[in-house]
Protein backbone atom coordinates (compact mmCIF):
# COMPACT_ATOMS: atom_id res chain seq x y z
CA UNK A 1 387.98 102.23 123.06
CA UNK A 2 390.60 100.85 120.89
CA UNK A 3 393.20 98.56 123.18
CA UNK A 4 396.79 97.64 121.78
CA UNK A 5 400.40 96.34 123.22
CA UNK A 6 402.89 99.02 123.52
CA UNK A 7 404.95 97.50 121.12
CA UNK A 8 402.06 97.47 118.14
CA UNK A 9 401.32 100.88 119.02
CA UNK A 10 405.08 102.13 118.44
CA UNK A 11 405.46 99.85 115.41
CA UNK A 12 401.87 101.28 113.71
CA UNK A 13 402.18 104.48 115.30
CA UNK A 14 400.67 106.62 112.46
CA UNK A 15 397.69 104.28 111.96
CA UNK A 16 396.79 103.54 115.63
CA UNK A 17 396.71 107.47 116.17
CA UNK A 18 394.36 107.86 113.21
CA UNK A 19 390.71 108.27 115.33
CA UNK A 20 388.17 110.39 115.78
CA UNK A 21 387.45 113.12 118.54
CA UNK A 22 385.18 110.40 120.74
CA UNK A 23 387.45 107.41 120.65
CA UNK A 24 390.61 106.80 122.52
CA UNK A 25 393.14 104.32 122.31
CA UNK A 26 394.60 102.42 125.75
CA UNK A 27 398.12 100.91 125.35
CA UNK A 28 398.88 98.31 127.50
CA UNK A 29 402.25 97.10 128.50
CA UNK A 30 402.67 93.10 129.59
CA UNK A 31 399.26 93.38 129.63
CA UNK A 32 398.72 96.12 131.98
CA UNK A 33 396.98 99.49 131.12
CA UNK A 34 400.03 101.90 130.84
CA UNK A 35 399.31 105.05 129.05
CA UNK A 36 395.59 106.32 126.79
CA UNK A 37 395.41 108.59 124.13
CA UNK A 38 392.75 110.51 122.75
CA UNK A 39 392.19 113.48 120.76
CA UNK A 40 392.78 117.34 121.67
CA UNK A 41 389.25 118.31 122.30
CA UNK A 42 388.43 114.57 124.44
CA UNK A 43 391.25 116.31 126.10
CA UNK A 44 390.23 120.13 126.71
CA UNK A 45 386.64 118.15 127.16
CA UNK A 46 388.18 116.46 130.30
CA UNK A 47 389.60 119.26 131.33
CA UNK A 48 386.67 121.36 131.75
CA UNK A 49 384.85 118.77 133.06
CA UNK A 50 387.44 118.42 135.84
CA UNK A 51 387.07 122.38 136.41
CA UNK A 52 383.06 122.17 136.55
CA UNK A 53 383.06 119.61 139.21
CA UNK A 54 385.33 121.53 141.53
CA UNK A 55 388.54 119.50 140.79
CA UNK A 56 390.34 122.12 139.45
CA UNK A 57 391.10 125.19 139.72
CA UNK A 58 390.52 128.59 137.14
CA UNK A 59 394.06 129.12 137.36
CA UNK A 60 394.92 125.69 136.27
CA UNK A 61 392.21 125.35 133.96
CA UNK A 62 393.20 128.03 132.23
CA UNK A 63 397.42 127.42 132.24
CA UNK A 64 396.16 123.79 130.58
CA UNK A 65 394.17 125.75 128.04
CA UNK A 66 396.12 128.61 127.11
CA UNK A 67 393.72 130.92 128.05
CA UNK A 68 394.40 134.62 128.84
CA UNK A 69 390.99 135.76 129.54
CA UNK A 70 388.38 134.06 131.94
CA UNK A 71 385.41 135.25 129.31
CA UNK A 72 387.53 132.70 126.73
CA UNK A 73 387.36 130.58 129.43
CA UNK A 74 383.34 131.04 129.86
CA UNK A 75 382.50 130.75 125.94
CA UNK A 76 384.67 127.37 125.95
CA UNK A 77 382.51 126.15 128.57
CA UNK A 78 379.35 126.91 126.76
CA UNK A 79 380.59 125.76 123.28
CA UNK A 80 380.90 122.06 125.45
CA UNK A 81 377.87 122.51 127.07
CA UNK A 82 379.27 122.07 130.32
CA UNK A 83 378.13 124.02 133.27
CA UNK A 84 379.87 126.63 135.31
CA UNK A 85 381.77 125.84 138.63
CA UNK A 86 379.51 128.05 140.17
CA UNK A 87 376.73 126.37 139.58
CA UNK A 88 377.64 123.61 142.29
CA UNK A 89 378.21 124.89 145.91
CA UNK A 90 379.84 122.56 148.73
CA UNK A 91 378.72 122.55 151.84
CA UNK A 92 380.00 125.22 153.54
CA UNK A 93 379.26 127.82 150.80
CA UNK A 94 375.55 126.25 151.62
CA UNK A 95 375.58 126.73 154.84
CA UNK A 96 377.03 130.68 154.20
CA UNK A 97 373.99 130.94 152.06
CA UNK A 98 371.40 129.15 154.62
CA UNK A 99 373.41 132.01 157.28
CA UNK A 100 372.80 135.16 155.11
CA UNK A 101 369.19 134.48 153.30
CA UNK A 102 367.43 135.39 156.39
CA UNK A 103 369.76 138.47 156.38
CA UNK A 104 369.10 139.27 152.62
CA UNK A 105 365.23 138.80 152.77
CA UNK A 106 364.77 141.24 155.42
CA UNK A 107 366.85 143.40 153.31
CA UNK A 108 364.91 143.00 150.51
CA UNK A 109 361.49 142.83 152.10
């Protein structure tokens, strides 16, 4: 990560900004961290990240993306490699499950 005073970064805007999708650049001001950029897809990266691990929700994940369609939302998910929400249960959706398996296998059975 690329570090530089608020006042460089306005004054060499246009070649501070120039970087590629996996670096960022932290501005500091009196020599405090202030503000970070990085790219568009670091970005939409974070963002789905955020909505994998339960921070987030569809609805927002989806306003911050644009998206119309959760099957958009799916595909973008998979072209990042990043797993579904779904995937990860806390622990009261665990202890729903634990409830209704007995239920389901004498169903089943």
């Amino acid at each position: 990560m690329k570090t530089v005073s608020a006042t460089e970064a306005k004054n060499r805007f246009g070649e501070h900004f120039d970087f590629g999708n996996d670096e960022s650049l932290l501005i500091e001001s009196h020599g405090s961290p202030s503000h970070m950029a990085f790219t568009a897809a670091t970005a939409r990266r974070l963002v789905l990240i955020a909505f994998s691990a339960g921070d987030i929700s569809r609805y927002e994940v989806m306003e911050f993306l644009g998206l119309e369609w959760y099957g958009d939302l799916l595909r973008m998910l998979a072209e990042y490699k990043i797993g579904r929400p779904d995937a990860v249960m806390d622990e009261s959706q665990q202890a729903a499950l634990a409830r209704a398996m007995p239920l389901l296998r004498e169903i089943i059975e």
